[in-house]
Protein backbone atom coordinates (compact mmCIF):
# COMPACT_ATOMS: atom_id res chain seq x y z
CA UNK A 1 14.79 39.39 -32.52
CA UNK A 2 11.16 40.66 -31.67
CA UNK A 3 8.94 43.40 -32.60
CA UNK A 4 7.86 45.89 -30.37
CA UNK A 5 6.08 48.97 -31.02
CA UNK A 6 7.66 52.14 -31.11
CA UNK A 7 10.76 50.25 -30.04
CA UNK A 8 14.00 51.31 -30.79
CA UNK A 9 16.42 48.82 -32.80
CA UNK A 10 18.40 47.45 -30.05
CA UNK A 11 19.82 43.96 -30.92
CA UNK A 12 23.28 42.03 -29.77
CA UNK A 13 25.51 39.47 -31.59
CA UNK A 14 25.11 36.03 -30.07
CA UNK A 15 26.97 32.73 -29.76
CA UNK A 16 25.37 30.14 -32.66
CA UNK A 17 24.89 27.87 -29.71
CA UNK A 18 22.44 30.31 -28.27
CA UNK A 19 20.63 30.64 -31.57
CA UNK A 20 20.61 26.89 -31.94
CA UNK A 21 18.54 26.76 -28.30
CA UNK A 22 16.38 30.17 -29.13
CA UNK A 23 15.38 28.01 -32.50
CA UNK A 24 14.53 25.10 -30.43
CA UNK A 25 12.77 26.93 -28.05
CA UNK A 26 10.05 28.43 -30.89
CA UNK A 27 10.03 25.11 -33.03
CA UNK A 28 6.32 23.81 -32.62
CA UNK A 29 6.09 20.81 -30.42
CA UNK A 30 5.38 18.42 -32.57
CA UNK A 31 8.89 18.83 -34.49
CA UNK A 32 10.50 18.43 -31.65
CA UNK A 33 10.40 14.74 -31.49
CA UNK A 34 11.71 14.66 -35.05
CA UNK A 35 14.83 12.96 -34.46
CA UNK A 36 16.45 15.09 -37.10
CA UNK A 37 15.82 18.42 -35.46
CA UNK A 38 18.80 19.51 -33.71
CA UNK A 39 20.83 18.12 -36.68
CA UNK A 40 18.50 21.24 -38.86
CA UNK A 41 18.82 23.68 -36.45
CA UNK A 42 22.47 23.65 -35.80
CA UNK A 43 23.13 23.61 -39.71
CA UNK A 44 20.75 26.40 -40.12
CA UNK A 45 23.09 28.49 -37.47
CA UNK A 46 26.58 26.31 -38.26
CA UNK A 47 27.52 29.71 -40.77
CA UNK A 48 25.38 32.34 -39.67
CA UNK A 49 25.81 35.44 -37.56
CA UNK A 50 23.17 35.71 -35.07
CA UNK A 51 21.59 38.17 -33.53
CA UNK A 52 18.71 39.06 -30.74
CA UNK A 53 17.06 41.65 -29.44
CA UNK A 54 14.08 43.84 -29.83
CA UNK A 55 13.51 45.90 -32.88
CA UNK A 56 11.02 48.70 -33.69
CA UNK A 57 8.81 49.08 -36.92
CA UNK A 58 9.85 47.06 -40.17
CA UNK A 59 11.15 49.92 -42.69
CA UNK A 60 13.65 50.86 -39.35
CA UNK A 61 14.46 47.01 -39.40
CA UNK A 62 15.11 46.77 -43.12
CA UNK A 63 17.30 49.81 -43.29
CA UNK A 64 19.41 48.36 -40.41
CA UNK A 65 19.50 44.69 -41.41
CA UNK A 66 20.46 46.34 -44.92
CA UNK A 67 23.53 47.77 -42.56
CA UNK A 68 24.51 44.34 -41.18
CA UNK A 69 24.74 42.78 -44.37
CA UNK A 70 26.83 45.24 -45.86
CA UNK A 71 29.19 45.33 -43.03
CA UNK A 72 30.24 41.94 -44.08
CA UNK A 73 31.26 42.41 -47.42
């Protein structure tokens, strides 16, 4: 997710395969040739629930991200 001001919190659950290519996509060029990369990435993703999406100011974000994670208990 990105910031943009005086944006409201408006985010969607992804596919981890789609995080594992948004990750790739802002990893800095030079660890791209790193042949252990992908291998990072996808473990980084392999458990997690993933998200995009804009989002406003970061108290708004806490709060909801605060939400998310107790949703899953």
């Amino acid at each position: 997710m990105h910031h943009v001001r005086g944006a409201q919190w408006n985010i969607c659950r992804i596919p981890q395969s789609e995080a594992l290519l948004l990750r790739l996509k802002n990893t800095p060029r030079e660890m791209e040739d790193s042949p252990n990369i992908i291998d990072c990435l996808r473990s980084a993703v392999s458990s997690a629930m993933c998200y995009t999406g804009v989002r406003g100011e970061a108290g708004e974000t806490a709060d909801r991200v605060i939400e998310l994670l107790s949703d899953l208990r």
